[in-house]
N, C-alpha and C. Protein backbone atom coordinates (compact mmCIF):
# COMPACT_ATOMS: atom_id res chain seq x y z
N UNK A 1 17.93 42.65 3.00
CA UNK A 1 17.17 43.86 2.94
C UNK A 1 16.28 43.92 4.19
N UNK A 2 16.07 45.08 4.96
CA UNK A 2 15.91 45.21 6.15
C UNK A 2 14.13 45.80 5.59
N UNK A 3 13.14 45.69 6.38
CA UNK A 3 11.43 46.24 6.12
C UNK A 3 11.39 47.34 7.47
N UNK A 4 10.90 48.36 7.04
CA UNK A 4 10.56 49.28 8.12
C UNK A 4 9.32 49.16 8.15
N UNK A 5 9.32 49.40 9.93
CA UNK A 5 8.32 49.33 10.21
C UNK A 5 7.88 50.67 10.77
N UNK A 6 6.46 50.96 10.42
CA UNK A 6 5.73 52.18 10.79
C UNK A 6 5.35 52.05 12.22
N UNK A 7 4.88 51.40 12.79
CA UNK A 7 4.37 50.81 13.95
C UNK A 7 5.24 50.11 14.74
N UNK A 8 5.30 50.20 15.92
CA UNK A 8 5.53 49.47 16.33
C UNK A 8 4.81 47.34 16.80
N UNK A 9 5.31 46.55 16.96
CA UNK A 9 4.81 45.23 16.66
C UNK A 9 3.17 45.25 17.35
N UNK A 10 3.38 45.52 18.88
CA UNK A 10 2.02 45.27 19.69
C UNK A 10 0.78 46.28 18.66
N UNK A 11 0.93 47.20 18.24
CA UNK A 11 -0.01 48.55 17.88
C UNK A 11 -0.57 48.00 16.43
N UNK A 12 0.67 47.35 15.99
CA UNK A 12 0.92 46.67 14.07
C UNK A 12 -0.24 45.48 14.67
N UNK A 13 -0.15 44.70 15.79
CA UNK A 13 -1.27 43.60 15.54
C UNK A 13 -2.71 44.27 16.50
N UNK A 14 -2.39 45.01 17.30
CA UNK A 14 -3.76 45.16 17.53
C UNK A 14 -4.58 45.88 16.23
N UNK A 15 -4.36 46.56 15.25
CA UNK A 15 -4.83 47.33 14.06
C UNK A 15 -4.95 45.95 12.72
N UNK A 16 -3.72 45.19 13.18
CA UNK A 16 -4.37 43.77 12.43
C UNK A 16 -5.74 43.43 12.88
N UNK A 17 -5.52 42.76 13.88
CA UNK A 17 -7.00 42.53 14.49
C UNK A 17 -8.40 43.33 14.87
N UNK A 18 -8.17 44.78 14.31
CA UNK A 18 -9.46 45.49 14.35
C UNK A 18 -10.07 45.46 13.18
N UNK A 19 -9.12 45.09 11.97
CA UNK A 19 -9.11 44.97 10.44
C UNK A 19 -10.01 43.62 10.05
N UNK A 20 -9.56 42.55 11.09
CA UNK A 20 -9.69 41.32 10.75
C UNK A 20 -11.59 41.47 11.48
N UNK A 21 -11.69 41.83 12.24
CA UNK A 21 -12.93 41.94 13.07
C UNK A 21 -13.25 42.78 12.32
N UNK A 22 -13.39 44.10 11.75
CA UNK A 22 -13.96 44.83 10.83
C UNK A 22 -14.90 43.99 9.67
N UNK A 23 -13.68 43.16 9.06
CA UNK A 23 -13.92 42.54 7.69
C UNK A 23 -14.79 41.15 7.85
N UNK A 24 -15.21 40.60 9.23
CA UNK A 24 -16.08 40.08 9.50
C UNK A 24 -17.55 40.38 9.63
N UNK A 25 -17.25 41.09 10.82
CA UNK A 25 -18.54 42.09 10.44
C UNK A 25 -19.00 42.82 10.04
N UNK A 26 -18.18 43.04 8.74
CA UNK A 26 -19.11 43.33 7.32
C UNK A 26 -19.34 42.72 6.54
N UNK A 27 -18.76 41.16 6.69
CA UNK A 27 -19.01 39.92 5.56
C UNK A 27 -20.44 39.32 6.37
N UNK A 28 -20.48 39.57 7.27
CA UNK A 28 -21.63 38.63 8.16
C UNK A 28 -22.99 39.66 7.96
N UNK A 29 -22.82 41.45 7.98
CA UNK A 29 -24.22 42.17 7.75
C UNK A 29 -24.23 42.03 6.57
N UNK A 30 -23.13 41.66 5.11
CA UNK A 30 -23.73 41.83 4.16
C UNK A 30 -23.92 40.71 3.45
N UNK A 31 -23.66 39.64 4.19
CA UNK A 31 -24.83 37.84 4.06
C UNK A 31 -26.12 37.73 4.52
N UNK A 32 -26.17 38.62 5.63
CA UNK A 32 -27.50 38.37 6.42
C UNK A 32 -28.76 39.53 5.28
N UNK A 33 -27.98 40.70 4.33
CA UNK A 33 -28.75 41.61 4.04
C UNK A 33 -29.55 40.52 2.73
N UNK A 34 -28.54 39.79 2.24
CA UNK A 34 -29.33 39.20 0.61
C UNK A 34 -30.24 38.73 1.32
N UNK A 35 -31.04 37.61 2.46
CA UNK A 35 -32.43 37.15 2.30
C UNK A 35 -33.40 38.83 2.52
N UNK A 36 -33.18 39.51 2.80
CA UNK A 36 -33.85 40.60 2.39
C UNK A 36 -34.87 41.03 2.32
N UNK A 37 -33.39 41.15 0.95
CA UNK A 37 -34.15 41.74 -0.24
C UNK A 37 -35.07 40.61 -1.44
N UNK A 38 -35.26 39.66 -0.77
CA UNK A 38 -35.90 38.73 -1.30
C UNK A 38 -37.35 39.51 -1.70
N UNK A 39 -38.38 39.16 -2.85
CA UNK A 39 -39.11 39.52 -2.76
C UNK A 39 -40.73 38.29 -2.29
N UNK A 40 -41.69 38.88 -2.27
CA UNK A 40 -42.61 38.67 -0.86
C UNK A 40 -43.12 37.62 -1.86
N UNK A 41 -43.35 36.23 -1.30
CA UNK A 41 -43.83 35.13 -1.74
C UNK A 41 -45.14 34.97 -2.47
N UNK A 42 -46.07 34.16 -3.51
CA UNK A 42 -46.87 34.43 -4.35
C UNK A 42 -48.03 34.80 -3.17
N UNK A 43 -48.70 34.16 -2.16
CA UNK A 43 -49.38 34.15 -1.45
C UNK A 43 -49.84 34.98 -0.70
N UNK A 44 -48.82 35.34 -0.11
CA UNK A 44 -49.09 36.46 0.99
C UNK A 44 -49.12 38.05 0.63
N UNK A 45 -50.00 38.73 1.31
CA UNK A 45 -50.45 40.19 1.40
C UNK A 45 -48.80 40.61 1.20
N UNK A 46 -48.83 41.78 0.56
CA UNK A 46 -47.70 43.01 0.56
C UNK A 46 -47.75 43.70 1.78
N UNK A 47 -47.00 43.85 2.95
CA UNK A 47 -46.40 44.47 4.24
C UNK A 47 -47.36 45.79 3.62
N UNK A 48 -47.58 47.07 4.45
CA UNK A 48 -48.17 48.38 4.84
C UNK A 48 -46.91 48.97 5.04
N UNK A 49 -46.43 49.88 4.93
CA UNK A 49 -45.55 50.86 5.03
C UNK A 49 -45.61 51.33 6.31
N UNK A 50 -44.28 51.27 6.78
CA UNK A 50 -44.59 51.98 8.55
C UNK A 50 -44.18 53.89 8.32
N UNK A 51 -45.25 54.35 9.38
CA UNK A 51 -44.76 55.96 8.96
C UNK A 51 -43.75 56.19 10.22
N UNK A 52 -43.22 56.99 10.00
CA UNK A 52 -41.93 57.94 10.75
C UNK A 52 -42.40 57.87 12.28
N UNK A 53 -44.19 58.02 12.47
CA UNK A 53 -44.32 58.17 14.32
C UNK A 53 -44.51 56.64 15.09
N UNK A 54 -45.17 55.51 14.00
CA UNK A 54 -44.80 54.32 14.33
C UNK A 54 -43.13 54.19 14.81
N UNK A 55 -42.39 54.24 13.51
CA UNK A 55 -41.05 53.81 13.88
C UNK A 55 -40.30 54.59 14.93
N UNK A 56 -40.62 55.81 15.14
CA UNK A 56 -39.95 56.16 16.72
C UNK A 56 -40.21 55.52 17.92
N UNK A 57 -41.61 55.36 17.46
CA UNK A 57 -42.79 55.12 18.84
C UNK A 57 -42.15 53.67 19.27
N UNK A 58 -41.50 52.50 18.70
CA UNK A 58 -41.52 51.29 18.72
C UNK A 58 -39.60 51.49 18.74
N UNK A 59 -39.03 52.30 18.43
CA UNK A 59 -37.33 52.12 18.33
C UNK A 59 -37.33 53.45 19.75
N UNK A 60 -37.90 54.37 19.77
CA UNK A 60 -37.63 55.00 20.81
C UNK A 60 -38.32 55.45 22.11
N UNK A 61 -39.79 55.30 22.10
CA UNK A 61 -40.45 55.50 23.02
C UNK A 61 -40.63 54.19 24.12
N UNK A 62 -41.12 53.17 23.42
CA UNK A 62 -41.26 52.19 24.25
C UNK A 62 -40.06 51.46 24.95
N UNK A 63 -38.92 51.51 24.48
CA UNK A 63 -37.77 51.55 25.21
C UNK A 63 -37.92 52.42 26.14
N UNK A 64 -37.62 53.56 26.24
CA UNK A 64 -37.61 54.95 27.26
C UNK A 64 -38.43 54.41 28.16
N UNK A 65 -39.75 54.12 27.75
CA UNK A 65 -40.81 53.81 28.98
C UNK A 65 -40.72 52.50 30.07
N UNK A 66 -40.04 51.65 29.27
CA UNK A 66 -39.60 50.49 30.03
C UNK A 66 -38.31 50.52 31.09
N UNK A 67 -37.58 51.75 30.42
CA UNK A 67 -36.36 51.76 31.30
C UNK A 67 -37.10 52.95 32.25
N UNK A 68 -37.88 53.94 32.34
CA UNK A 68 -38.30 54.63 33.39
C UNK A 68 -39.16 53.58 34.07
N UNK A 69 -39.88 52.91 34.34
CA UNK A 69 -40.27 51.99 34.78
C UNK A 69 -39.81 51.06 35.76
N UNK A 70 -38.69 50.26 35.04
CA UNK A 70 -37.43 49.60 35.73
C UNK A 70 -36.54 50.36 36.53
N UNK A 71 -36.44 51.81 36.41
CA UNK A 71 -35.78 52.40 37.08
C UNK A 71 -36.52 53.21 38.21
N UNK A 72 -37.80 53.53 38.20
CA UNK A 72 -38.56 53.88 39.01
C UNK A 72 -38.94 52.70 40.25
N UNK A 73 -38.92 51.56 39.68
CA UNK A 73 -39.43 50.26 40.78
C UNK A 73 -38.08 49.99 41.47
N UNK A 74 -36.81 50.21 41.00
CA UNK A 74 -35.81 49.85 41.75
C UNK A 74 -35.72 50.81 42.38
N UNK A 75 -36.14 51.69 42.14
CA UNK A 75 -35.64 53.19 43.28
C UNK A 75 -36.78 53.11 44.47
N UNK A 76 -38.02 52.74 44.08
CA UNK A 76 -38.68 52.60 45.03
C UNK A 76 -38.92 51.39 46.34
N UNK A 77 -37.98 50.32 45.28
CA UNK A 77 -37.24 49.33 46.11
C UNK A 77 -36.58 49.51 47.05
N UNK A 78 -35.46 50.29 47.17
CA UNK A 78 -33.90 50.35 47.61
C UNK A 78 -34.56 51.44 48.65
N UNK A 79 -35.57 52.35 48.43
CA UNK A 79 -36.30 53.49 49.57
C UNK A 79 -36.59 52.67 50.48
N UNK A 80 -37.27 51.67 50.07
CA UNK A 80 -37.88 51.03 51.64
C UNK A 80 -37.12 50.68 52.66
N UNK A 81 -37.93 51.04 54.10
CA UNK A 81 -36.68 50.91 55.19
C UNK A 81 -37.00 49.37 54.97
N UNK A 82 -35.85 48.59 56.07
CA UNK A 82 -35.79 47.44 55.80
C UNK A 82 -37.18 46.67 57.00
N UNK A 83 -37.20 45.39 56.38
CA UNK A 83 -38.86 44.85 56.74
C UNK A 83 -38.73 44.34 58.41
N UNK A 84 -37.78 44.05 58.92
CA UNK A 84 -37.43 42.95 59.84
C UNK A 84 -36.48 44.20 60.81
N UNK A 85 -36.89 44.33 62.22
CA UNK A 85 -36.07 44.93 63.13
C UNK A 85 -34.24 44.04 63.54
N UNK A 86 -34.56 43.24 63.01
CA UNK A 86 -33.57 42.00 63.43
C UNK A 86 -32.36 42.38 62.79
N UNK A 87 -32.67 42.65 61.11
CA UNK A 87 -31.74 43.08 60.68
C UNK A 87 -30.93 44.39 60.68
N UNK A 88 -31.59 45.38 61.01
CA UNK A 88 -30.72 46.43 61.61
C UNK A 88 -29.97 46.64 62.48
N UNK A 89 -30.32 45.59 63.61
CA UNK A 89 -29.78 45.14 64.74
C UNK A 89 -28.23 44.36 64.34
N UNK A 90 -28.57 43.19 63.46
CA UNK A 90 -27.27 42.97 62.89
C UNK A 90 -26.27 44.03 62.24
N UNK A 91 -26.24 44.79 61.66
CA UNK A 91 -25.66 45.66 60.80
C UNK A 91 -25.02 46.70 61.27
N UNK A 92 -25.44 47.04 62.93
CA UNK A 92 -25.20 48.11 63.80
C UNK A 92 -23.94 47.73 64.07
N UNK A 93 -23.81 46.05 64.52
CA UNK A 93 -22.51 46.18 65.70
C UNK A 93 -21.12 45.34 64.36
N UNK A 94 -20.42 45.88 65.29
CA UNK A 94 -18.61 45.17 64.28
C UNK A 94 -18.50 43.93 64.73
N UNK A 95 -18.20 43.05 63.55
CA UNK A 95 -18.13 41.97 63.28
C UNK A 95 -16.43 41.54 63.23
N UNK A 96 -15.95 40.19 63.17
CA UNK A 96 -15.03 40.12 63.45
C UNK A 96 -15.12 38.87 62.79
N UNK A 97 -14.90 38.62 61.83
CA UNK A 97 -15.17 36.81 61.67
C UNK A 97 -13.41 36.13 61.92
N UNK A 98 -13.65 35.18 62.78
CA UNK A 98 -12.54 34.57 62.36
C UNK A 98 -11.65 35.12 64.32
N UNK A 99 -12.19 36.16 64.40
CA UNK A 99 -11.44 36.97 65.39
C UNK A 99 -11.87 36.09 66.96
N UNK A 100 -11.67 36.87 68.02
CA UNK A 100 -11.82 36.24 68.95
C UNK A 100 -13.42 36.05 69.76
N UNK A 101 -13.18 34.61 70.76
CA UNK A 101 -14.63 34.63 70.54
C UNK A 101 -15.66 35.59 71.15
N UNK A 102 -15.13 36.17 72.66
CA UNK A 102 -15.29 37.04 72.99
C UNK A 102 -16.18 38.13 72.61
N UNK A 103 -15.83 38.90 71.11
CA UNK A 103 -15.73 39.91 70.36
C UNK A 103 -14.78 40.90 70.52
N UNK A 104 -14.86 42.00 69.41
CA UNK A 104 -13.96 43.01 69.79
C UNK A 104 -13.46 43.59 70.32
N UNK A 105 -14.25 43.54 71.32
CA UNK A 105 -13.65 44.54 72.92
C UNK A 105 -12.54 43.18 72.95
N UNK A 106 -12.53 42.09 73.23
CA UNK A 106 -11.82 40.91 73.87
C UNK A 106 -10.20 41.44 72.89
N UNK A 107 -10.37 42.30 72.45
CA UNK A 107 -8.96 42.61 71.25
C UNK A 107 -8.16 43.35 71.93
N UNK A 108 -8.74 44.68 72.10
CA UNK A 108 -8.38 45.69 72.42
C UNK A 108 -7.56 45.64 73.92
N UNK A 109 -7.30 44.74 74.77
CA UNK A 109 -6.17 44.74 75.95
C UNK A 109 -5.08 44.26 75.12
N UNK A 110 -5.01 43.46 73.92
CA UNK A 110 -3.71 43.11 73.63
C UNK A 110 -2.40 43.77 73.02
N UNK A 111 -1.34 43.91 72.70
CA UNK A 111 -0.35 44.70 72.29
C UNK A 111 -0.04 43.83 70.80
N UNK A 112 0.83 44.26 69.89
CA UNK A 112 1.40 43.65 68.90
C UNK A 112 2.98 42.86 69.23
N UNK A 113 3.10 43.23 70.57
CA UNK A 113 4.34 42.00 71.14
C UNK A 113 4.01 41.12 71.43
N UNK A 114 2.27 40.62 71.92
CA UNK A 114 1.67 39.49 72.62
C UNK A 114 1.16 38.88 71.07
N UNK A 115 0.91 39.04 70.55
CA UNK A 115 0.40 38.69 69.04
C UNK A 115 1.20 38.78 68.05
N UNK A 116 1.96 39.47 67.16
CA UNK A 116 3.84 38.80 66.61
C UNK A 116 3.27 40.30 65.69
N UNK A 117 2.05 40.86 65.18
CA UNK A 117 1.84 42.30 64.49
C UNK A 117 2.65 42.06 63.65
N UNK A 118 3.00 43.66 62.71
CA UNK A 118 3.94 43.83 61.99
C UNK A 118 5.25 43.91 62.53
N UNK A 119 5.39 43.88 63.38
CA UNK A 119 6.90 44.01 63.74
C UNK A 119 7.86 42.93 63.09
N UNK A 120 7.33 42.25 62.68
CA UNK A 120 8.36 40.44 61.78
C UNK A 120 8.56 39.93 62.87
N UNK A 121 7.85 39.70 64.37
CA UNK A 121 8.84 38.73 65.27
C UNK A 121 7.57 38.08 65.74
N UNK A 122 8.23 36.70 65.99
CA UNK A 122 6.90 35.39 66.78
C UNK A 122 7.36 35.53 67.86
């Protein structure tokens, strides 16, 4: 007896494995939820109720403000011209590593028959 398949094999295990990762991490949020709901030990004060402008203020504002922040100091970073005349000086001219010692100009009299180029010949 032959099993049809709906799927093909690669699609059949990647949907295995979104299943298998699904069913983890919902066995793992709903282990971590029972200490909880524990209730509050003989000793200690009962928690205060947070209101609605706390919990934005602390899940959405102070985030926002930290990333305008971080993003304002890097921008004002990356503005600055650079500190050192030396280095602009480097950055101006073409580099050649590896190339001749000369520099680049020292390139430019040669042909790709004196040097083997693409042509395939030594």
């Amino acid at each position: 007896m032959t099993t049809m398949r709906f799927l093909p094999a690669p699609a059949a295990r990647a949907w295995r494995r979104a299943g298998v990762v699904t069913a983890l991490t919902l066995t793992g949020v709903l282990a971590t939820v029972a200490p909880a709901s524990a209730s509050v030990p003989e000793g200690w004060d009962t928690a205060e109720s947070v209101s609605g402008l706390q919990f934005l203020l602390v899940l959405l504002v102070f985030p926002l403000v930290a990333f305008l922040v971080i993003w304002v100091l890097a921008h004002l970073a990356a503005s600055r011209p650079p500190r050192y005349a030396k280095a602009v000086e480097l950055h101006q001219g073409q580099t050649w590593m590896g190339g001749p010692q000369k520099g680049v100009q020292a390139a430019t009299g040669t042909s790709a028959e004196e040097t083997g180029g693409a042509s395939a010949r030594w």
